[in-house]
Protein backbone atom coordinates (compact mmCIF):
# COMPACT_ATOMS: atom_id res chain seq x y z
CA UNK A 1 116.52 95.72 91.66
CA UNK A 2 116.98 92.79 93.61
CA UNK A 3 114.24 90.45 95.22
CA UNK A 4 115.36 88.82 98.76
CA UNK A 5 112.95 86.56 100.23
CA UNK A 6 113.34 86.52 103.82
CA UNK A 7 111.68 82.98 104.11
CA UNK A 8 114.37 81.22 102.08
CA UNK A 9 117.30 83.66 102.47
CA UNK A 10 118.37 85.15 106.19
CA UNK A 11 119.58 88.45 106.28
CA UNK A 12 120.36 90.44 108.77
CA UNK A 13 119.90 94.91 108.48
CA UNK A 14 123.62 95.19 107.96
CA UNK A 15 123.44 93.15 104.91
CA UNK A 16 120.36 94.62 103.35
CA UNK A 17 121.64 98.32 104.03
CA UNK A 18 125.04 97.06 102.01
CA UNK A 19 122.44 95.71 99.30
CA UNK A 20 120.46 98.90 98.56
CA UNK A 21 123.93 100.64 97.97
CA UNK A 22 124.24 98.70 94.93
CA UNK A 23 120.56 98.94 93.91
CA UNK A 24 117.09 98.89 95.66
CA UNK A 25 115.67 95.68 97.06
CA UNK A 26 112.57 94.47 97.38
CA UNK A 27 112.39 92.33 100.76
CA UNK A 28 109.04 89.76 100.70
CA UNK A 29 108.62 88.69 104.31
CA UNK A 30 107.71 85.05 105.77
CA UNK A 31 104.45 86.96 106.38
CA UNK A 32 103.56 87.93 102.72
CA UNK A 33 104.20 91.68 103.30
CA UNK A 34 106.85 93.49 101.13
CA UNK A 35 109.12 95.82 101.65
CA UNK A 36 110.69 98.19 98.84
CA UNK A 37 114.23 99.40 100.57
CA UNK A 38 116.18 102.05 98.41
CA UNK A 39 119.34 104.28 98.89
CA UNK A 40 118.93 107.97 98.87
CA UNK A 41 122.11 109.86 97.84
CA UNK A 42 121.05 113.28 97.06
CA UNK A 43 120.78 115.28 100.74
CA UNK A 44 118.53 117.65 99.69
CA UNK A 45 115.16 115.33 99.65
CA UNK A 46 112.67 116.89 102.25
CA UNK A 47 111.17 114.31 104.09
CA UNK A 48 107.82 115.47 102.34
CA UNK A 49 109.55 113.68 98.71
CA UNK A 50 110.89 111.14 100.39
CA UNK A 51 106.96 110.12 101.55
CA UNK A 52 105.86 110.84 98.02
CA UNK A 53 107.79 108.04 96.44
């Protein structure tokens, strides 16, 4: 997992989504929120598993 924080580092979506095809990221914000940002590659997750996680 990688940790990007947005305060130091400027990214923009493009280069996160290229990220989390690598591995999942963990994006802290300026604002002290987080953000956990992670591929899915198998199709058949119903949206109910993908809200489980």
């Amino acid at each position: 997992m990688k940790t990007v924080n947005l305060e130091k580092e400027k990214m923009d979506l493009k280069e996160v989504i290229n990220l989390t095809r690598k591995e999942p990221v963990l994006l802290l914000m300026p604002d002290g929120g987080e953000f956990f940002i992670s591929g899915l590659f198998r199709f058949s997750f119903t949206s109910s598993q993908v809200h489980s996680y």
